[in-house]
C-alpha atoms as a PDB file:
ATOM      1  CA  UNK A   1      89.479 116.303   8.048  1.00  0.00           C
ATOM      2  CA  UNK A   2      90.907 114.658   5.068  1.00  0.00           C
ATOM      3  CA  UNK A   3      93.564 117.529   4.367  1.00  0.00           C
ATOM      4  CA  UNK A   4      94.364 117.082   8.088  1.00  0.00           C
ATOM      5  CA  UNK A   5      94.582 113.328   8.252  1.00  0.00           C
ATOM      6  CA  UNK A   6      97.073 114.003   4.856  1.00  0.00           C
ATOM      7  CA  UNK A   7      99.239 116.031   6.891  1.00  0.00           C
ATOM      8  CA  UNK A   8      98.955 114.036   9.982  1.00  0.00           C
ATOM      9  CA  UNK A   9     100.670 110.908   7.897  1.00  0.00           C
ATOM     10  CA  UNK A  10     103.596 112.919   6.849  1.00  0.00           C
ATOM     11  CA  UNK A  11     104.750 113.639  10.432  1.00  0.00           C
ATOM     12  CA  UNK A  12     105.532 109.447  10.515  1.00  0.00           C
ATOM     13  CA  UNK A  13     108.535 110.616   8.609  1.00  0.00           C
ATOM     14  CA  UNK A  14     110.060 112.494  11.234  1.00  0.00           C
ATOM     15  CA  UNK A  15     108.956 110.872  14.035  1.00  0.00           C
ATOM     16  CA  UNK A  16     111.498 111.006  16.490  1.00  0.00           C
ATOM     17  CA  UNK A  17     113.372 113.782  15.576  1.00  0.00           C
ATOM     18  CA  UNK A  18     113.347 116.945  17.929  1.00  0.00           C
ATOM     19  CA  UNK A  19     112.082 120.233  16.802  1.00  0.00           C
ATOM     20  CA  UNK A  20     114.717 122.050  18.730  1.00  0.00           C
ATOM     21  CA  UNK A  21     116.850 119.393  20.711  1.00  0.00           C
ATOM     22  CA  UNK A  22     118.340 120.111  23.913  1.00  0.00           C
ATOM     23  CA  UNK A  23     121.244 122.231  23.602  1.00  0.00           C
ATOM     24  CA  UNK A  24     123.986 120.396  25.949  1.00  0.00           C
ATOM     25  CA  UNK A  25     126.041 123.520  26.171  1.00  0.00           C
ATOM     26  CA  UNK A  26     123.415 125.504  28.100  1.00  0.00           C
ATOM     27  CA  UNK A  27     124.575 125.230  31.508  1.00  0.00           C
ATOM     28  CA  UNK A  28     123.551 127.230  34.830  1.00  0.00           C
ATOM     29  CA  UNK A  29     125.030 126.568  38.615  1.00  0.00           C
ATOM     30  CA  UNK A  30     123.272 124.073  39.573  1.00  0.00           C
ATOM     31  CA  UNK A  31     121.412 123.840  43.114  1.00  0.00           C
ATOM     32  CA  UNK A  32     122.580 121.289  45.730  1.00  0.00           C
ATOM     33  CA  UNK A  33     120.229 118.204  46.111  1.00  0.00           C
ATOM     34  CA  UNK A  34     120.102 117.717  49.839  1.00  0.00           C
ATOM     35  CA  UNK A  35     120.475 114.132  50.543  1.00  0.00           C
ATOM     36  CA  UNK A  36     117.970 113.699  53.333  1.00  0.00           C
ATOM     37  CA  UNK A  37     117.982 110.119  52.836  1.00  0.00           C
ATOM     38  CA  UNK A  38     121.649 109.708  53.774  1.00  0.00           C
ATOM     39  CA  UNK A  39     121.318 112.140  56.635  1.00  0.00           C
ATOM     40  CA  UNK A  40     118.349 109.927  58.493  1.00  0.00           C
ATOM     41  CA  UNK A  41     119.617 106.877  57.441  1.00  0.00           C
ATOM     42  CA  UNK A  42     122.466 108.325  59.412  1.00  0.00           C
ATOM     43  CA  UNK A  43     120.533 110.318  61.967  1.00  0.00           C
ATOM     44  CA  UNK A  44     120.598 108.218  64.994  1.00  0.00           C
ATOM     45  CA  UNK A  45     124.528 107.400  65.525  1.00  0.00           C
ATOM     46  CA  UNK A  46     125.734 110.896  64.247  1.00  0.00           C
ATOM     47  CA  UNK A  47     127.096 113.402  66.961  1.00  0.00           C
ATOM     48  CA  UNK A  48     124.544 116.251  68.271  1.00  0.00           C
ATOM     49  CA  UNK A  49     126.633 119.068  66.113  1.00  0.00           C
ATOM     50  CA  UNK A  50     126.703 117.105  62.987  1.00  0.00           C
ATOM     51  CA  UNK A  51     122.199 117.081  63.589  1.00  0.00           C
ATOM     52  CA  UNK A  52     122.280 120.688  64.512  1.00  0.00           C
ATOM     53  CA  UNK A  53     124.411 121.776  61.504  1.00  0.00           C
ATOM     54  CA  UNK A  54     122.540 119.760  58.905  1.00  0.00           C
ATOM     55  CA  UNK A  55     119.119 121.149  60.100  1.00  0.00           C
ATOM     56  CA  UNK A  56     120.263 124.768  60.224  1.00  0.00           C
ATOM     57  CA  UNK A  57     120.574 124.184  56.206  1.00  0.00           C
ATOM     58  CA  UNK A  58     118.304 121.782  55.079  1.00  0.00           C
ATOM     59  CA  UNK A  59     115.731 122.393  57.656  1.00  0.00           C
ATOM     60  CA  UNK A  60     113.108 123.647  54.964  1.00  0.00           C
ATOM     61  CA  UNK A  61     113.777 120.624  53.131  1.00  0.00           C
ATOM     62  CA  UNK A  62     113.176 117.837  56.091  1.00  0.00           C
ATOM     63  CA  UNK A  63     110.378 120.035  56.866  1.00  0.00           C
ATOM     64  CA  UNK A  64     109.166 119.784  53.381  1.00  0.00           C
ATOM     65  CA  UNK A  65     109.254 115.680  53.258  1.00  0.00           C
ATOM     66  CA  UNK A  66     107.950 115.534  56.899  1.00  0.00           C
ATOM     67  CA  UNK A  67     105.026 118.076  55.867  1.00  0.00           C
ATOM     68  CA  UNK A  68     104.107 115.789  52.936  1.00  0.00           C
ATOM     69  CA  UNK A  69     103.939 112.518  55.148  1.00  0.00           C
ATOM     70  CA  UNK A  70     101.556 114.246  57.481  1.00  0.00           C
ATOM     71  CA  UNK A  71     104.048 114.971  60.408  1.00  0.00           C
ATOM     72  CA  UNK A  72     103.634 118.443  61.525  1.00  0.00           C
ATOM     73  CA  UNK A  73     106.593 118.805  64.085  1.00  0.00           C
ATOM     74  CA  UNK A  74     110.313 117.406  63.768  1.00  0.00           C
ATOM     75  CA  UNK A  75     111.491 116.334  66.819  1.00  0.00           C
ATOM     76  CA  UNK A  76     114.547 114.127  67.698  1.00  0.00           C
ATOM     77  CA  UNK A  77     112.624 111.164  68.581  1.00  0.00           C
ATOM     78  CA  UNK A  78     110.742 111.715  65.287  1.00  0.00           C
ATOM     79  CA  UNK A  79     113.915 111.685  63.499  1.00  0.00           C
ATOM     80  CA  UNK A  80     114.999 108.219  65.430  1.00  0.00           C
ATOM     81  CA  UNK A  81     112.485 106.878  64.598  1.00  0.00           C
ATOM     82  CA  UNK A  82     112.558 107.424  60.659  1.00  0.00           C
ATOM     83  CA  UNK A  83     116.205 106.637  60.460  1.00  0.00           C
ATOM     84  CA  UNK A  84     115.223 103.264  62.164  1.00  0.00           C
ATOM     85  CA  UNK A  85     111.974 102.525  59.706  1.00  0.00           C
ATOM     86  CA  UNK A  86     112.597  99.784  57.227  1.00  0.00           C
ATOM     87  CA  UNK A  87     112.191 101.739  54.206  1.00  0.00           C
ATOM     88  CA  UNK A  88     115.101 104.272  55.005  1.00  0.00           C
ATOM     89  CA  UNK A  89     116.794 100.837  56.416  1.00  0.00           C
ATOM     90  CA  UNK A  90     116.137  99.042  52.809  1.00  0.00           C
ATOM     91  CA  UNK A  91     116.571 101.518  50.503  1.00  0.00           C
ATOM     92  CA  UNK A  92     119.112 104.399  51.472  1.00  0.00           C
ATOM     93  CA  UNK A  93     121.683 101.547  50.366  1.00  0.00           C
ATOM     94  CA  UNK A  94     120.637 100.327  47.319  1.00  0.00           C
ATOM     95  CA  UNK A  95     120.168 103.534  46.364  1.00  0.00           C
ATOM     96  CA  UNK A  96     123.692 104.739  47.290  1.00  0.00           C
ATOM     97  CA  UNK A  97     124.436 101.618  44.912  1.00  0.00           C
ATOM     98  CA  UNK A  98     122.836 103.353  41.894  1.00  0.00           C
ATOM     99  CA  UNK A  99     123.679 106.861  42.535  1.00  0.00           C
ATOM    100  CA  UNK A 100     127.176 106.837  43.913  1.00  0.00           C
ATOM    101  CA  UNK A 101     126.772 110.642  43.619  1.00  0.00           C
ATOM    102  CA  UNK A 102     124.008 113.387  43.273  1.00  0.00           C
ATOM    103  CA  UNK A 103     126.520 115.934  41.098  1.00  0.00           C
ATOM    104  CA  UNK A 104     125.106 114.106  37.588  1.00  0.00           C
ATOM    105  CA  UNK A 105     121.565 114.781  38.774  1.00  0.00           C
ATOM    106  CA  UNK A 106     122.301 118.174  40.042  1.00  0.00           C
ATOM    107  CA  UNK A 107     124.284 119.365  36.770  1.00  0.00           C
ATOM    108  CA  UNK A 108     121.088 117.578  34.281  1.00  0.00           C
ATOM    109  CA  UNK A 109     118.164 119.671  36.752  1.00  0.00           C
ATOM    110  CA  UNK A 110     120.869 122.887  35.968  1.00  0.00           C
ATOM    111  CA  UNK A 111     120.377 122.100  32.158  1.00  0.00           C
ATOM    112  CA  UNK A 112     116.647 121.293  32.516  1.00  0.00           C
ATOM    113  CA  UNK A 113     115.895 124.775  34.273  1.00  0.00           C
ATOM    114  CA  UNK A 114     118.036 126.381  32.381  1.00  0.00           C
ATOM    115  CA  UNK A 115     116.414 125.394  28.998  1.00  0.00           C
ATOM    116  CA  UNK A 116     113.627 126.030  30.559  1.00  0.00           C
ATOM    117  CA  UNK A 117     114.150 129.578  30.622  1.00  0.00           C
ATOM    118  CA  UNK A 118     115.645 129.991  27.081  1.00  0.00           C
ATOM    119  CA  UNK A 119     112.129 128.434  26.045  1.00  0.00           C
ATOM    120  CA  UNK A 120     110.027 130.941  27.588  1.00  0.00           C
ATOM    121  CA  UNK A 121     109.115 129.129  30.827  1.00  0.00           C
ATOM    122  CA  UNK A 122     109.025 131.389  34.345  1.00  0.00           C
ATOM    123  CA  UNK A 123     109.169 128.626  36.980  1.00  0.00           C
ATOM    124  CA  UNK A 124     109.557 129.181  40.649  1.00  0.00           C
ATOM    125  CA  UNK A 125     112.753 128.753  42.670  1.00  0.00           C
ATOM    126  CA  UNK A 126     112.407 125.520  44.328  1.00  0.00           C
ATOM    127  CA  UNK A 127     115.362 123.295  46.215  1.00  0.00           C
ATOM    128  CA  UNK A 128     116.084 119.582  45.473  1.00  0.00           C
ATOM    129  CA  UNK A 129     116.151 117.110  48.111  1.00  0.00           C
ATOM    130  CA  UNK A 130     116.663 113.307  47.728  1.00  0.00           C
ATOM    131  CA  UNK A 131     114.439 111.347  50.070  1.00  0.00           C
ATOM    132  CA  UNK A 132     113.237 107.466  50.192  1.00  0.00           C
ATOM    133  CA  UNK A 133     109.861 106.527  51.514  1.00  0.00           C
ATOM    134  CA  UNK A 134     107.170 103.817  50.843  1.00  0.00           C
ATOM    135  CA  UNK A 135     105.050 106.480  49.163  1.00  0.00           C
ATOM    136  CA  UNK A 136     103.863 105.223  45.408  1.00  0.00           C
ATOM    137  CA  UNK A 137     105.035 109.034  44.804  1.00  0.00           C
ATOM    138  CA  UNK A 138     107.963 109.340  42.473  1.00  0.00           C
ATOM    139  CA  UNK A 139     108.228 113.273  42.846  1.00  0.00           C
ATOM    140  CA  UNK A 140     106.447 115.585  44.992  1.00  0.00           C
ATOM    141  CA  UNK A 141     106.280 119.484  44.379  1.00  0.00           C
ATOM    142  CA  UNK A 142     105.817 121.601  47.489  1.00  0.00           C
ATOM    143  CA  UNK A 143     106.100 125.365  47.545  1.00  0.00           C
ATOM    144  CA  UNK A 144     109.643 125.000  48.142  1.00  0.00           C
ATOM    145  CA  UNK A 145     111.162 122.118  47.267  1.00  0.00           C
ATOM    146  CA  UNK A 146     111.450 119.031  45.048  1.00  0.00           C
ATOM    147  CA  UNK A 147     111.740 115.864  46.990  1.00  0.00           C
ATOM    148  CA  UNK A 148     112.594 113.078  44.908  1.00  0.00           C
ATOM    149  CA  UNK A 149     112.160 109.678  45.752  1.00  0.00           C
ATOM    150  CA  UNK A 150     115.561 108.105  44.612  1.00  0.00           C
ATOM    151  CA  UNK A 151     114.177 104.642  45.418  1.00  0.00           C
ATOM    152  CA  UNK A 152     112.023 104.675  42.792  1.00  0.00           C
ATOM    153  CA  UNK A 153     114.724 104.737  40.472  1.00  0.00           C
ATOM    154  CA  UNK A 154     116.916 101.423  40.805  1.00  0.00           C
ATOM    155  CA  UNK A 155     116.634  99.658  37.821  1.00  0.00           C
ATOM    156  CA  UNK A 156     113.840  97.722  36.346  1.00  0.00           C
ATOM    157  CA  UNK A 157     115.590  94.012  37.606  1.00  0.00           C
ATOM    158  CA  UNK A 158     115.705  95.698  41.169  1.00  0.00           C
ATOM    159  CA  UNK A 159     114.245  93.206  43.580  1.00  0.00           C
ATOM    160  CA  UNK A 160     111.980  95.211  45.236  1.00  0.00           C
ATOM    161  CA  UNK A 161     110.055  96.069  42.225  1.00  0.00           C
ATOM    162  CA  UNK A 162     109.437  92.462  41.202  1.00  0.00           C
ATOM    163  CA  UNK A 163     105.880  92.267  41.914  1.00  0.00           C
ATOM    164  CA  UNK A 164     104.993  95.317  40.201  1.00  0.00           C
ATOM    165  CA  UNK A 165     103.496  95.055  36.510  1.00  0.00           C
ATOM    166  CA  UNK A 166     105.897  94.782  33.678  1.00  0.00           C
ATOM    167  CA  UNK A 167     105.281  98.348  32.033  1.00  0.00           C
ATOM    168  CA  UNK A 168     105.325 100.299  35.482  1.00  0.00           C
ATOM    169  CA  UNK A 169     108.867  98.054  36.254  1.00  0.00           C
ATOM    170  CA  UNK A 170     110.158  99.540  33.072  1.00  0.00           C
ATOM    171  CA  UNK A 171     110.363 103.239  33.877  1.00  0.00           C
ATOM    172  CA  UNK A 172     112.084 102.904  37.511  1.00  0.00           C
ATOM    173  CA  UNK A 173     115.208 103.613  36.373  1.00  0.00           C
ATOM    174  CA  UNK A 174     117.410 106.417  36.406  1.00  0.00           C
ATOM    175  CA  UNK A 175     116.996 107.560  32.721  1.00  0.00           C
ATOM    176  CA  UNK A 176     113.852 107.906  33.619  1.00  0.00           C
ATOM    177  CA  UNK A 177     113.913 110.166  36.342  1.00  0.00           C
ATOM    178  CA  UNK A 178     114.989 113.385  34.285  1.00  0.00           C
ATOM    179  CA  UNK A 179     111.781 113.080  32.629  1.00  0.00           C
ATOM    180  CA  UNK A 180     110.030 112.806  35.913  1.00  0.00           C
ATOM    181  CA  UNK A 181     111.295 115.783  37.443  1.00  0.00           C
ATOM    182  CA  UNK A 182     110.400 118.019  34.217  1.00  0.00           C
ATOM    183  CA  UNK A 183     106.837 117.100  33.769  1.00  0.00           C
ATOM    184  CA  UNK A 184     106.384 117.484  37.527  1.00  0.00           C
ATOM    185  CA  UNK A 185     107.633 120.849  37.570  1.00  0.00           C
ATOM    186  CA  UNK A 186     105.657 121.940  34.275  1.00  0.00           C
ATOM    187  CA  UNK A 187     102.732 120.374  34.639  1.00  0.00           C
ATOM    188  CA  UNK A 188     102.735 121.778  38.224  1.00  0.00           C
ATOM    189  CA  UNK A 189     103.290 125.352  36.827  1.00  0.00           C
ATOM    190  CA  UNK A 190     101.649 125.456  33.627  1.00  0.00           C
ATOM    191  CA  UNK A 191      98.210 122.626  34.502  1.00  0.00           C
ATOM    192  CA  UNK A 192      95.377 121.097  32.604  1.00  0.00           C
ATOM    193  CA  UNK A 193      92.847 123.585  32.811  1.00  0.00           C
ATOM    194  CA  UNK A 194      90.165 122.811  30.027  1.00  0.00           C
ATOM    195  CA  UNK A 195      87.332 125.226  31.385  1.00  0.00           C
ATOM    196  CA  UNK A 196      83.882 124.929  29.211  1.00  0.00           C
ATOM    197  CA  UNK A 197      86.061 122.277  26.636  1.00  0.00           C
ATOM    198  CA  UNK A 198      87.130 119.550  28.400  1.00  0.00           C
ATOM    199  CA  UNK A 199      86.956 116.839  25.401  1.00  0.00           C
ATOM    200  CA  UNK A 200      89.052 114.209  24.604  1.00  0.00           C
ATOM    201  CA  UNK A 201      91.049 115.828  22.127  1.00  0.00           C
ATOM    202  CA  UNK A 202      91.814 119.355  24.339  1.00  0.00           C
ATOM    203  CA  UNK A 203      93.041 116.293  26.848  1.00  0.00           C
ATOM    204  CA  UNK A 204      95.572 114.532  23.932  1.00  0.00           C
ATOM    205  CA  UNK A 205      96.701 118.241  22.463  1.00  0.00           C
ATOM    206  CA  UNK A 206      97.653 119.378  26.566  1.00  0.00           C
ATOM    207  CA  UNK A 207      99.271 116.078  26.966  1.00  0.00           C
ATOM    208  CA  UNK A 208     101.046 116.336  23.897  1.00  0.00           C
ATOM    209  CA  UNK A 209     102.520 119.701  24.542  1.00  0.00           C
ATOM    210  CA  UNK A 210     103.485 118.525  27.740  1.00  0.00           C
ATOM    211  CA  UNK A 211     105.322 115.700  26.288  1.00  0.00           C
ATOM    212  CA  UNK A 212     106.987 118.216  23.903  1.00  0.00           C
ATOM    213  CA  UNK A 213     108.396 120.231  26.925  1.00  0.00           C
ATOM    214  CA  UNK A 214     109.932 116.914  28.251  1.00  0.00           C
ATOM    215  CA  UNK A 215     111.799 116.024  24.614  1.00  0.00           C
ATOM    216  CA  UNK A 216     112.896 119.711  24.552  1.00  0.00           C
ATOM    217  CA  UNK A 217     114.304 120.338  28.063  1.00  0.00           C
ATOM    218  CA  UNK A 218     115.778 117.504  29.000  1.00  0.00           C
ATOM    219  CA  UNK A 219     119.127 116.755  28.118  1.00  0.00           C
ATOM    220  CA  UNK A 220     119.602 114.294  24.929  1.00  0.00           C
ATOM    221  CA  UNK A 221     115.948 113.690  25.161  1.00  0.00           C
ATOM    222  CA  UNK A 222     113.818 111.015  22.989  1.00  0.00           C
ATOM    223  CA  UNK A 223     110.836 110.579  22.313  1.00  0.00           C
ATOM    224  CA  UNK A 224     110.084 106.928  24.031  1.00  0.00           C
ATOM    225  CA  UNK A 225     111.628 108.735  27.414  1.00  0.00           C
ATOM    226  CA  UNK A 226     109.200 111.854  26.795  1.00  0.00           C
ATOM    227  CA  UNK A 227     106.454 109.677  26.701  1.00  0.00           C
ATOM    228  CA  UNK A 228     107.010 106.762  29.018  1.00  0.00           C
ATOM    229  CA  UNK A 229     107.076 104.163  26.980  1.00  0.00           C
ATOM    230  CA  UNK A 230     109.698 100.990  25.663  1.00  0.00           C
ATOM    231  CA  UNK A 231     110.967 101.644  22.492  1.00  0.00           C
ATOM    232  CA  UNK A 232     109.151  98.463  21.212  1.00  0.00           C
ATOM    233  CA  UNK A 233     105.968 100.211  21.919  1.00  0.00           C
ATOM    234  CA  UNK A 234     106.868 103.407  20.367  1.00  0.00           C
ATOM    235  CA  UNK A 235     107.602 101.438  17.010  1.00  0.00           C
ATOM    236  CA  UNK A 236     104.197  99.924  17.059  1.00  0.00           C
ATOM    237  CA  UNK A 237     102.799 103.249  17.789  1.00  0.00           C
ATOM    238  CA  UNK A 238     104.908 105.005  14.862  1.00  0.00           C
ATOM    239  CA  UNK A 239     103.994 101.873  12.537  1.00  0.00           C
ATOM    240  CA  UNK A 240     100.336 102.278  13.585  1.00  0.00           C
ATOM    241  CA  UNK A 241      99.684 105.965  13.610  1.00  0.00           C
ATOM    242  CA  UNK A 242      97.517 106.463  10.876  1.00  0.00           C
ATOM    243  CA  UNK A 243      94.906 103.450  12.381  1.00  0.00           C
ATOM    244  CA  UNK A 244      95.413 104.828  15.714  1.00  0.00           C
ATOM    245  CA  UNK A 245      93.772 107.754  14.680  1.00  0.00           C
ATOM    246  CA  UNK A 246      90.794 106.374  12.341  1.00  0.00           C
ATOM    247  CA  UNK A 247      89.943 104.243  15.513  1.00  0.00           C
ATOM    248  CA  UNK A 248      89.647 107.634  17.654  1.00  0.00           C
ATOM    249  CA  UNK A 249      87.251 109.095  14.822  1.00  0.00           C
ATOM    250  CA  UNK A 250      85.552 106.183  14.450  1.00  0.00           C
ATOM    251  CA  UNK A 251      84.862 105.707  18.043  1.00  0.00           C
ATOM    252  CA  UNK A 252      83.738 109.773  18.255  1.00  0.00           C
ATOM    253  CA  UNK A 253      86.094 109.894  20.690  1.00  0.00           C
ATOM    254  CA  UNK A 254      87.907 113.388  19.889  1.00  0.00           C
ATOM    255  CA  UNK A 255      85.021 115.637  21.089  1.00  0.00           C
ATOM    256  CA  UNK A 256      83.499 113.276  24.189  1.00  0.00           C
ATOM    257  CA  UNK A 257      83.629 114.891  26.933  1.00  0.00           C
ATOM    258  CA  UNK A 258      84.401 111.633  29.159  1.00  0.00           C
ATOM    259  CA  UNK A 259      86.902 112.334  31.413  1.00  0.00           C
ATOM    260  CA  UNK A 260      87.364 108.484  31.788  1.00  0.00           C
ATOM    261  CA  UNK A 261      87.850 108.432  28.139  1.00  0.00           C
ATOM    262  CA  UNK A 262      90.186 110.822  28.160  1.00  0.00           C
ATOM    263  CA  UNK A 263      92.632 109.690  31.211  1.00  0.00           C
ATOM    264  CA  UNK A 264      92.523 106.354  30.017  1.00  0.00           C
ATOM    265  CA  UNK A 265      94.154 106.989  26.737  1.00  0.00           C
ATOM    266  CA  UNK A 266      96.808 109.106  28.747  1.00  0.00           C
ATOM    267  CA  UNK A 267      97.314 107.527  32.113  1.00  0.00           C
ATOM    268  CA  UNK A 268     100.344 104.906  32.248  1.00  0.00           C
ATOM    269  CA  UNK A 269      98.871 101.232  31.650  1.00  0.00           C
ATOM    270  CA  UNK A 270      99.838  98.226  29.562  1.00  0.00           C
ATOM    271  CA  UNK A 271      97.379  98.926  26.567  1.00  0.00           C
ATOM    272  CA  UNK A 272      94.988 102.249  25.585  1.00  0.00           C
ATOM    273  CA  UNK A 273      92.333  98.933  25.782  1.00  0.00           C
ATOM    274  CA  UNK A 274      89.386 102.004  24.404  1.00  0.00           C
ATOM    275  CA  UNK A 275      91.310 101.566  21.248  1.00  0.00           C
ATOM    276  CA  UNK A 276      91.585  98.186  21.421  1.00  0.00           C
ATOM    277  CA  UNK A 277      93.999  95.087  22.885  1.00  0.00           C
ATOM    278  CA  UNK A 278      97.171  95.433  20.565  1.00  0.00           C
ATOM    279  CA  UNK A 279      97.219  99.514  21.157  1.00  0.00           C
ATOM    280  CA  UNK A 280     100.166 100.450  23.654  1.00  0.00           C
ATOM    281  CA  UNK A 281      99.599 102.236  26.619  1.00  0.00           C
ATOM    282  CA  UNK A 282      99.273 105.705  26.557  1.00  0.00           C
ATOM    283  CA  UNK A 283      98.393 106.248  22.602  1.00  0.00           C
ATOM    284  CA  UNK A 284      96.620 109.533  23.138  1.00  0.00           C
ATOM    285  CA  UNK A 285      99.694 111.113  24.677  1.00  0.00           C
ATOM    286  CA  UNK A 286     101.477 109.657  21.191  1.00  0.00           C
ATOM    287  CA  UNK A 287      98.767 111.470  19.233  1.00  0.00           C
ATOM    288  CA  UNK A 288      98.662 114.402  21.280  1.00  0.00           C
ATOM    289  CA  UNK A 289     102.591 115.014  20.506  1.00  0.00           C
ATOM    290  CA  UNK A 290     102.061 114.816  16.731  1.00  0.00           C
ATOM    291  CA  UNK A 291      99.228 117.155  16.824  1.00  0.00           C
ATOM    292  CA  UNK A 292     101.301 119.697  18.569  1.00  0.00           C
ATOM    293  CA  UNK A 293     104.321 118.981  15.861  1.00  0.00           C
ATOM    294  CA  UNK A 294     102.527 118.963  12.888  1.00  0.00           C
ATOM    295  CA  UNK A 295     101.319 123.186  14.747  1.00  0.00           C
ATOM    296  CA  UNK A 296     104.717 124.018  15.092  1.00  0.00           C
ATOM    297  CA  UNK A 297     105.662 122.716  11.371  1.00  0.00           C
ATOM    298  CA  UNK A 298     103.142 125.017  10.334  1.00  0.00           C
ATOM    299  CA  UNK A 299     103.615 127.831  13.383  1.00  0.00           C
ATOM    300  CA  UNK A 300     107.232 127.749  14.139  1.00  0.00           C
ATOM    301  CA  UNK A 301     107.236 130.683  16.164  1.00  0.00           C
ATOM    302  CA  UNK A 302     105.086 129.376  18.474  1.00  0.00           C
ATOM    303  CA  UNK A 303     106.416 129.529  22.275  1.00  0.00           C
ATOM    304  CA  UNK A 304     106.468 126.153  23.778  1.00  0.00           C
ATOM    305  CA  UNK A 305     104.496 127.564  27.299  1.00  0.00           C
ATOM    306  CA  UNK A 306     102.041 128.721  25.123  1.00  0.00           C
ATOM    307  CA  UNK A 307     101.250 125.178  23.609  1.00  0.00           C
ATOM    308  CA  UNK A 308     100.235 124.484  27.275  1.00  0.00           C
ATOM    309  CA  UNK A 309      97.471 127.283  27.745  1.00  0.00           C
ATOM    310  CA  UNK A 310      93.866 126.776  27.381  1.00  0.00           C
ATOM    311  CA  UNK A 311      93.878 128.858  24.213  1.00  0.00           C
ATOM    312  CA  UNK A 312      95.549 126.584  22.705  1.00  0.00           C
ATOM    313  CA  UNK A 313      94.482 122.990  23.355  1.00  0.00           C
ATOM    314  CA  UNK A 314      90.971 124.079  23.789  1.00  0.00           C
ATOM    315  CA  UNK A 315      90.599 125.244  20.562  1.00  0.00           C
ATOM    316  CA  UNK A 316      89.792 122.942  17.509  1.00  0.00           C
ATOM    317  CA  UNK A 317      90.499 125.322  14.786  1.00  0.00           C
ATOM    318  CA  UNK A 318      94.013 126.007  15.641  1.00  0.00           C
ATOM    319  CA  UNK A 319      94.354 121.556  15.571  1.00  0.00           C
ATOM    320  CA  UNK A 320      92.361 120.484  13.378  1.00  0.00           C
ATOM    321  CA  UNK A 321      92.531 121.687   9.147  1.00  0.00           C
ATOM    322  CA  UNK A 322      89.355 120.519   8.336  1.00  0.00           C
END
């Protein structure tokens, strides 16, 4: 463990530096994001051929949002009615104030998908389709699409946010949603599946690979984005590593098998409080990324989709030198 803990130090030194980066001249045609939002928002003074001819091509996407919220048939007087509900009524603006256009977002999910590929990942075909709701739902994944809740995504002074918690506040913004989108559609493709080891640490080493993916694919990524933190938190993290990680030995932690244990030093919150007050949320997914770095130091072969199979994070030899 010592050799390990030797090793584990070192990595401070690079710590937010990419392995590979994200090469911003990889570039695909990138899919249309259908902007359901506008067209309900819109729905209910727009002439009968302007409905028809929307439908005809995005009706797998409204079908898609409408399936999520539970409403098995479209009808006309369903789509009144959402274009009159207050949440299309409050947000489809302000978010029309903060994305002026979808063609940034549609060129960065290009990039992502297309990085993607170039890493080894097979992920299916889906279509994007901006939507507002009232659902605490960022980004939903159903077979076919990727509905996106833009209004999740206004900036951390927007007023509708203000009673929310300071650390949730801080990732509603646009940077942000890049990040979103990518773990949603690997962690949807490639998922936690722990089998006969579900500890603690095969939680932290899936966790961290997935918040490898997210530096790698998208676009200019860092490491603070990847993991969803402030940059003042990452610092105390990176100044506090080597603690960090005598406090999850000393508290046995790596090999419980409490999946409370484990989801609270992963889950978004204000403080990893089973590692005590001062510890920023989210530690394990910190130490979870520099277990999977200091592996690829040593393995630097090693495909990225394959740091996010069971064989890999369910096996203590290949993350531990002890």
């Amino acid at each position: 463990m010592r050799k390990f803990l030797t090793g584990f130090i070192v990595i401070v030194a690079v710590l937010g530096v990419t392995l590979s980066g994200c090469d911003s001249r990889v570039v695909i045609d990138p899919q249309p994001i259908s902007p359901l939002y506008r067209y309900l928002a819109e729905y209910r003074s727009m002439p009968e051929w302007r409905r028809d001819s929307f439908e005809t091509v995005d009706s797998a996407a409204l079908a898609a949002m409408f399936g999520f919220m539970g409403i098995d048939r479209m009808s006309d007087s369903v789509l009144v009615r959402w274009s009159e509900s207050p949440q299309v009524k409050v947000f489809s603006p302000a978010v029309d104030s903060v994305f002026k256009s979808l063609k940034p977002l549609e060129a960065t999910f290009g990039r992502i998908e297309a990085k993607a590929a170039t890493e080894g990942f097979v992920l299916p075909l889906r279509r994007y389709a901006a939507v507002v709701w009232g659902n605490p739902r960022s980004v939903v994944l159903t077979d076919s699409c990727v509905l996106i809740a833009l209004n999740h995504y206004l900036g951390a002074e927007y007023a509708g946010y203000k009673g929310w918690p300071g650390y949730i506040r801080e990732q509603k913004t646009p940077e942000q949603l890049p990040y979103d989108v990518t773990e949603a559609l690997i962690a949807t493709q490639y998922p936690y599946r722990p089998g006969g080891e579900n500890t603690v640490l095969s939680r932290i080493a899936y966790e961290g690979a997935l918040v490898m993916a997210k530096v790698r694919l998208v676009p200019q990524g860092t490491l603070a984005g990847a993991l969803g933190c402030s940059v003042s938190d990452l610092q105390w993290l990176e100044q506090n590593q080597a603690d960090i990680w005598n406090r999850l030995v000393a508290k046995e932690f790596l090999y419980s098998t409490s999946g409370e244990v484990a989801s609270r030093l992963v889950d978004p919150a204000p403080r990893t409080s089973v590692l005590g007050p001062d510890v920023p949320g989210r530690a394990g997914r910190f130490m979870g990324y520099y277990l999977v770095l200091q592996y690829l130091q040593s393995n630097p072969d090693t495909s990225l989709p394959s740091l996010l199979q069971p064989e890999f994070y369910t096996n203590p030899a290949v993350l531990i030198n002890e």
